[in-house]
C-alpha atoms as a PDB file:
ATOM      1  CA  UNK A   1       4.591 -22.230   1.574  1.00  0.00           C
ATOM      2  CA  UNK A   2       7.079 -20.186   3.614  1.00  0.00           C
ATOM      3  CA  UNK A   3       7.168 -16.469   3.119  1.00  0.00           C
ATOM      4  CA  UNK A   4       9.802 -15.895   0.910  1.00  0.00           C
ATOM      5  CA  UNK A   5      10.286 -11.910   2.073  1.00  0.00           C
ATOM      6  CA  UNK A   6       7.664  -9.417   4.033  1.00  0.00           C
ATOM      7  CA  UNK A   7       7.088  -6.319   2.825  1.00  0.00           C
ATOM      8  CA  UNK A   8       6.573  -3.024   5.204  1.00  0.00           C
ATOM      9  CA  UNK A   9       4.291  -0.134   3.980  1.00  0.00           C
ATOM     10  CA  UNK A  10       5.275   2.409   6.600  1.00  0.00           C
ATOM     11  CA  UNK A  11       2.600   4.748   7.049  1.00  0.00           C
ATOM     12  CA  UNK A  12       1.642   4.646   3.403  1.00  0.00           C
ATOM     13  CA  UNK A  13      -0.329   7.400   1.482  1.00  0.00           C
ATOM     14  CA  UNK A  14      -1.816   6.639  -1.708  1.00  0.00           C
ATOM     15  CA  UNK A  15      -4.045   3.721  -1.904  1.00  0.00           C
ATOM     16  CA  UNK A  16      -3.365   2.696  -5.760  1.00  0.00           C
ATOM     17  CA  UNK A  17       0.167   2.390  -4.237  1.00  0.00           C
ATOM     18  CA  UNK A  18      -0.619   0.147  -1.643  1.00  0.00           C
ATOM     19  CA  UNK A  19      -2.681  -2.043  -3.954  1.00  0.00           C
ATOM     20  CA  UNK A  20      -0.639  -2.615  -6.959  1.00  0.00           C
ATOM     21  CA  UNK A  21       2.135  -3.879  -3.843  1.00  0.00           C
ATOM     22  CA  UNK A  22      -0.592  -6.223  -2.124  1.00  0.00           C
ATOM     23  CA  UNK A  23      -1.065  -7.491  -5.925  1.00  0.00           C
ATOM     24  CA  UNK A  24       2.790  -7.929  -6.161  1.00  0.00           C
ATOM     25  CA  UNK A  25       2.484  -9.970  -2.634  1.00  0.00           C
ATOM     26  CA  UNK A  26      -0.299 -11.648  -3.690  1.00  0.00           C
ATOM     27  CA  UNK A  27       1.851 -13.034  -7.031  1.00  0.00           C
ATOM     28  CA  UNK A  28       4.890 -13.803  -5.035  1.00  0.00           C
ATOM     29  CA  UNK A  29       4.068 -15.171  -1.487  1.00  0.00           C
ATOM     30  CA  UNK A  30       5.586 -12.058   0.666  1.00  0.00           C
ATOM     31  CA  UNK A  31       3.600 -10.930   3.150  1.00  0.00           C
ATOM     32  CA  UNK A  32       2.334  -7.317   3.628  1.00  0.00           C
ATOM     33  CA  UNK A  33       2.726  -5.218   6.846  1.00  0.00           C
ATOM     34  CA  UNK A  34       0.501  -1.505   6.876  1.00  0.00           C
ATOM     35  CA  UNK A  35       1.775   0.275  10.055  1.00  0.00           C
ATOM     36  CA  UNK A  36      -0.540   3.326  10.889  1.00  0.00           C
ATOM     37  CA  UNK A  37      -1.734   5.820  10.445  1.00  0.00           C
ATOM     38  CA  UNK A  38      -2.222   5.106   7.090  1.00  0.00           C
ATOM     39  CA  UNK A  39      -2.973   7.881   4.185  1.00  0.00           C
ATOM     40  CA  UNK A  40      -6.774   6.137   3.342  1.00  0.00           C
ATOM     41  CA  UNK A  41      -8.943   3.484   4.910  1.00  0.00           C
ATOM     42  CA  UNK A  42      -8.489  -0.263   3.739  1.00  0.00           C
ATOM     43  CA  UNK A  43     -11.719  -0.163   2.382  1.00  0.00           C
ATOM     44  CA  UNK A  44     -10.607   2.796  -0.033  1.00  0.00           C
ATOM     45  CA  UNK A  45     -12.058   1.325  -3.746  1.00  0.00           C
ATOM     46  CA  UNK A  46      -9.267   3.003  -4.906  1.00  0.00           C
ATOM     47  CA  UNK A  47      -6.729   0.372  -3.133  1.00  0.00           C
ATOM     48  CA  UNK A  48      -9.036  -2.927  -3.948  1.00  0.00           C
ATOM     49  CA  UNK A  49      -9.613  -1.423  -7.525  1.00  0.00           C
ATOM     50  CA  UNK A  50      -5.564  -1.811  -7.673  1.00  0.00           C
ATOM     51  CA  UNK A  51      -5.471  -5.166  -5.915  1.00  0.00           C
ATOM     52  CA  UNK A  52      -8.192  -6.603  -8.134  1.00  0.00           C
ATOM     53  CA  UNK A  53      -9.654  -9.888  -7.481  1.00  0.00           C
ATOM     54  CA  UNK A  54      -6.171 -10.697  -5.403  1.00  0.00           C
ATOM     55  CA  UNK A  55      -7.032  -9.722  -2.238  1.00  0.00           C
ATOM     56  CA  UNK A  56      -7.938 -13.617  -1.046  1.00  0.00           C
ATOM     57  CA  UNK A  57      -4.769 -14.488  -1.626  1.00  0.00           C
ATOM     58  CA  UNK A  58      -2.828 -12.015   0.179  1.00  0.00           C
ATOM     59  CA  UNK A  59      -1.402 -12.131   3.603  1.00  0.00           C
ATOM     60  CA  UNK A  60      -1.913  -9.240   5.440  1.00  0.00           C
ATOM     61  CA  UNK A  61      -1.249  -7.708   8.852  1.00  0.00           C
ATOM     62  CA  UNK A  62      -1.718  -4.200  10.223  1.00  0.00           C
ATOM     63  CA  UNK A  63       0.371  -2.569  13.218  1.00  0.00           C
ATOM     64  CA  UNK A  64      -0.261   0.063  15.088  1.00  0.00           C
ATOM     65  CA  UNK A  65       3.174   1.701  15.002  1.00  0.00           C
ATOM     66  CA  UNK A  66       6.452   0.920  14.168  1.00  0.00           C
ATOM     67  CA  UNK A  67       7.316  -0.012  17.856  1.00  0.00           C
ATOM     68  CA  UNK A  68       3.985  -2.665  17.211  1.00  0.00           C
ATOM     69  CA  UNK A  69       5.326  -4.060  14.025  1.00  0.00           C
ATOM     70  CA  UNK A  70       9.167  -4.531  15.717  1.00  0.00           C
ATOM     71  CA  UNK A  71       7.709  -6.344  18.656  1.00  0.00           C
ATOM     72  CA  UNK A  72       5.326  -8.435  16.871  1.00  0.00           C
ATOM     73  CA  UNK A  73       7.603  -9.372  14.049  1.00  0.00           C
ATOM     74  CA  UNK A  74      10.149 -11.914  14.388  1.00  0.00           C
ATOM     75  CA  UNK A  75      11.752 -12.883  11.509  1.00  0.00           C
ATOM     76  CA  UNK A  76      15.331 -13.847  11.900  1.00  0.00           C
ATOM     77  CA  UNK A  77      15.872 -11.864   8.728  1.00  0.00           C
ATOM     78  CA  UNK A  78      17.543  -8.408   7.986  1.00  0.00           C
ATOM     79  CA  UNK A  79      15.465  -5.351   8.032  1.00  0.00           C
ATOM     80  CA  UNK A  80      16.611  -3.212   4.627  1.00  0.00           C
ATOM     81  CA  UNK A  81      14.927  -0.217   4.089  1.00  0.00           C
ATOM     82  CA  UNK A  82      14.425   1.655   0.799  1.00  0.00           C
ATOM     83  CA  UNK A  83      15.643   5.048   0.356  1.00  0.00           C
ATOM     84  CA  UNK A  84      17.129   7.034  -2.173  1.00  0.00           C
ATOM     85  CA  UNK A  85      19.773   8.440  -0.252  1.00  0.00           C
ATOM     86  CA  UNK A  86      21.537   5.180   0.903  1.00  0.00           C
ATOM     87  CA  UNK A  87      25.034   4.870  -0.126  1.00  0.00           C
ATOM     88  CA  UNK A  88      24.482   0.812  -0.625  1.00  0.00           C
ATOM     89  CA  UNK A  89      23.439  -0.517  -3.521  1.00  0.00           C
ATOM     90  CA  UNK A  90      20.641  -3.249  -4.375  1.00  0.00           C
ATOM     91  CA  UNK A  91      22.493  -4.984  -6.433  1.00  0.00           C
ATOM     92  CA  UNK A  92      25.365  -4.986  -3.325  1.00  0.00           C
ATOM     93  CA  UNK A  93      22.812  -6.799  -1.115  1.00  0.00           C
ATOM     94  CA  UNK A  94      22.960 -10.337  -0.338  1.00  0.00           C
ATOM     95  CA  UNK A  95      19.318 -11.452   0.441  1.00  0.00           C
ATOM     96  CA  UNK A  96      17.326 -14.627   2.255  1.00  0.00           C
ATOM     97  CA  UNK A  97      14.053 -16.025   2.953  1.00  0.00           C
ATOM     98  CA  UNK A  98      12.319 -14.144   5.727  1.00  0.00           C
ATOM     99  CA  UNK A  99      14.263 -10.531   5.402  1.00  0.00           C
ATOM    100  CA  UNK A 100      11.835  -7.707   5.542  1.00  0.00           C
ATOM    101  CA  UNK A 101      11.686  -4.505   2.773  1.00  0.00           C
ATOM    102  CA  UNK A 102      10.652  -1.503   4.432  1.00  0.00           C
ATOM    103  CA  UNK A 103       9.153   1.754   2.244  1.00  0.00           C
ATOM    104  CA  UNK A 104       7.987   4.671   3.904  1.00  0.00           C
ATOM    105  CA  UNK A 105       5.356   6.853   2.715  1.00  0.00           C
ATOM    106  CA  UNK A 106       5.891   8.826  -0.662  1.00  0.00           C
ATOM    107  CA  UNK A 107       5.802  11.374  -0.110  1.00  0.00           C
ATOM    108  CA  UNK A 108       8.533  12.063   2.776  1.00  0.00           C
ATOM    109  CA  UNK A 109      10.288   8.664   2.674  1.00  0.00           C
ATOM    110  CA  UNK A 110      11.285   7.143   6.169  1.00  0.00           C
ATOM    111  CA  UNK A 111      11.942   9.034   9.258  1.00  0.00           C
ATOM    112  CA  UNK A 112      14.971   9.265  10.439  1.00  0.00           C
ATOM    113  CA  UNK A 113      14.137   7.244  13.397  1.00  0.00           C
ATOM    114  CA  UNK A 114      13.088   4.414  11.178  1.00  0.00           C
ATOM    115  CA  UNK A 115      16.216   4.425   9.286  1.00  0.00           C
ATOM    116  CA  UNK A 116      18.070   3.562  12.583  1.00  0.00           C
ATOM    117  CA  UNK A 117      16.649  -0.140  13.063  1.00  0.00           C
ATOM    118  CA  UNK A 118      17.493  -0.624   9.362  1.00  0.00           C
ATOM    119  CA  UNK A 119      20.291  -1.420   7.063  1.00  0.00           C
ATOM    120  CA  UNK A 120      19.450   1.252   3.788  1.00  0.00           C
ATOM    121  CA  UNK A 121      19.452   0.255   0.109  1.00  0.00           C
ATOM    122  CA  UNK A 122      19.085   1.994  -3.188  1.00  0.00           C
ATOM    123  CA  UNK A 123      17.909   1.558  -6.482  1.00  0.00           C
ATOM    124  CA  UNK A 124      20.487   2.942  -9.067  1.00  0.00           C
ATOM    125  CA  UNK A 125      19.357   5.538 -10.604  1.00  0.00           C
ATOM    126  CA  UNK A 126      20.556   7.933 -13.541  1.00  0.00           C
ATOM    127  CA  UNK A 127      22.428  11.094 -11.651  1.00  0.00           C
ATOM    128  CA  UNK A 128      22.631  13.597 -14.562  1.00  0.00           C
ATOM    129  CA  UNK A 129      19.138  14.526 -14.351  1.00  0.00           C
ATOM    130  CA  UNK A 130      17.153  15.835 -11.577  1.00  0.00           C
ATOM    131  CA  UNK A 131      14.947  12.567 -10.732  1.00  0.00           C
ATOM    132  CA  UNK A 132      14.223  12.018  -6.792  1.00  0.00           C
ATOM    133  CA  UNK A 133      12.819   8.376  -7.084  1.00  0.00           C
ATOM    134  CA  UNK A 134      10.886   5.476  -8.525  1.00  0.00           C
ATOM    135  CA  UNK A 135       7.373   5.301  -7.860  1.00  0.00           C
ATOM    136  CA  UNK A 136       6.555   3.460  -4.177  1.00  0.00           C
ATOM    137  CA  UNK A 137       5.133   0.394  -5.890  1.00  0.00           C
ATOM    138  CA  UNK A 138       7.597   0.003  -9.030  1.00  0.00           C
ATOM    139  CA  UNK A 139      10.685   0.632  -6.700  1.00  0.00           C
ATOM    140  CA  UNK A 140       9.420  -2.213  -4.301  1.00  0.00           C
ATOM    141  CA  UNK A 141       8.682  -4.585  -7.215  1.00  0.00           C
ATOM    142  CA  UNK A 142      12.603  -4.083  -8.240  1.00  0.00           C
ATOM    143  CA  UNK A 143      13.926  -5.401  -4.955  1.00  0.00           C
ATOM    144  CA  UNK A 144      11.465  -7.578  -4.095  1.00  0.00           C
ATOM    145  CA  UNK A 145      11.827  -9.335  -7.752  1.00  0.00           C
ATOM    146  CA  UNK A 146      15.755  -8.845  -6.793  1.00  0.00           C
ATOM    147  CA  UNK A 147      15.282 -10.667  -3.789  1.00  0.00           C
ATOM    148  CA  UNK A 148      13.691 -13.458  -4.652  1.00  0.00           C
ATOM    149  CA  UNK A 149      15.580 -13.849  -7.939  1.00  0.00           C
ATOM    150  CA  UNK A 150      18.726 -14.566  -5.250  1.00  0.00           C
ATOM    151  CA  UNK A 151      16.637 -16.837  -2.644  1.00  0.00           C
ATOM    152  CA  UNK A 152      15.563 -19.496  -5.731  1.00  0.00           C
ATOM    153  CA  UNK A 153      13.874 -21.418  -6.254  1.00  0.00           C
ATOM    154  CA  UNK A 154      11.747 -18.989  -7.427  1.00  0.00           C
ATOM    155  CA  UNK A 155       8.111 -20.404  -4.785  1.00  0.00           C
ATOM    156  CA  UNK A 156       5.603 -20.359  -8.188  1.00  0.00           C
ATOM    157  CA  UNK A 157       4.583 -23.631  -6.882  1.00  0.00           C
ATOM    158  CA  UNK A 158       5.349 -24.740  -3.503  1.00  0.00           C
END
């Protein structure tokens, strides 16, 4: 099967996070990226408690930085990243096998820096009260769920 979409945790900090998006991987065929440091170790029990039994089915790859993770992958697909503060929408995004989601770590977002090499999205989200944003691994499920509902045939069995 052909990874649909691959998912960037950039620098990620809470392992039940991380987890409940290496389940959401595992389920859909996207691949994972962790680029250090990271907020735990990989053998937290916290973040294979949240990935259950899943883990065998996951593809996974650590970088060492984000300069790594841009070298070493090669998609031919956009690079969105996920912030809050992006002016374009989601639902204004036109999606395709082998883009890559990036979400920075929760509790800063993504650097500045970072933001440069992508093209930012947001999640609409109610403005009349003060909310900053989804949760890391609810917010990623969204767009990834997004995505994939536009690159159909959904890959359940491929």
């Amino acid at each position: 099967m052909k990874t649909p979409l691959h998912i960037v945790l950039f620098e990620p900090e809470i392992p039940p996070n991380t987890g409940n998006i290496a389940r959401l991987c595992a389920c859909t065929g996207c691949q994972l990226h962790l680029v250090h440091p990271l907020g735990f170790e990989i053998s937290d029990r916290q973040l294979k408690r949240a990935g259950l039994d899943y883990w065998p089915f996951l593809k996974v790859q650590e970088h060492a930085n984000w300069n790594a993770l841009r070298q070493s992958l090669q998609t031919g697909g956009a690079w969105y990243g996920l912030s809050s503060k992006a002016s374009r929408s989601v639902w204004e995004t036109q999606f395709k096998i082998g883009d890559v989601l990036v979400l920075g770590p929760e509790t800063r977002g993504l650097p500045q820096q970072v933001k440069l090499d992508l093209n930012t999205i947001r999640i609409p989200m109610r403005q009349d009260v003060p909310v900053r944003s989804l949760n890391l691994s609810s917010a990623c499920a969204i767009v990834v769920y997004e995505a994939l509902h536009q690159i159909q045939p959904f890959p359940e069995n491929s």
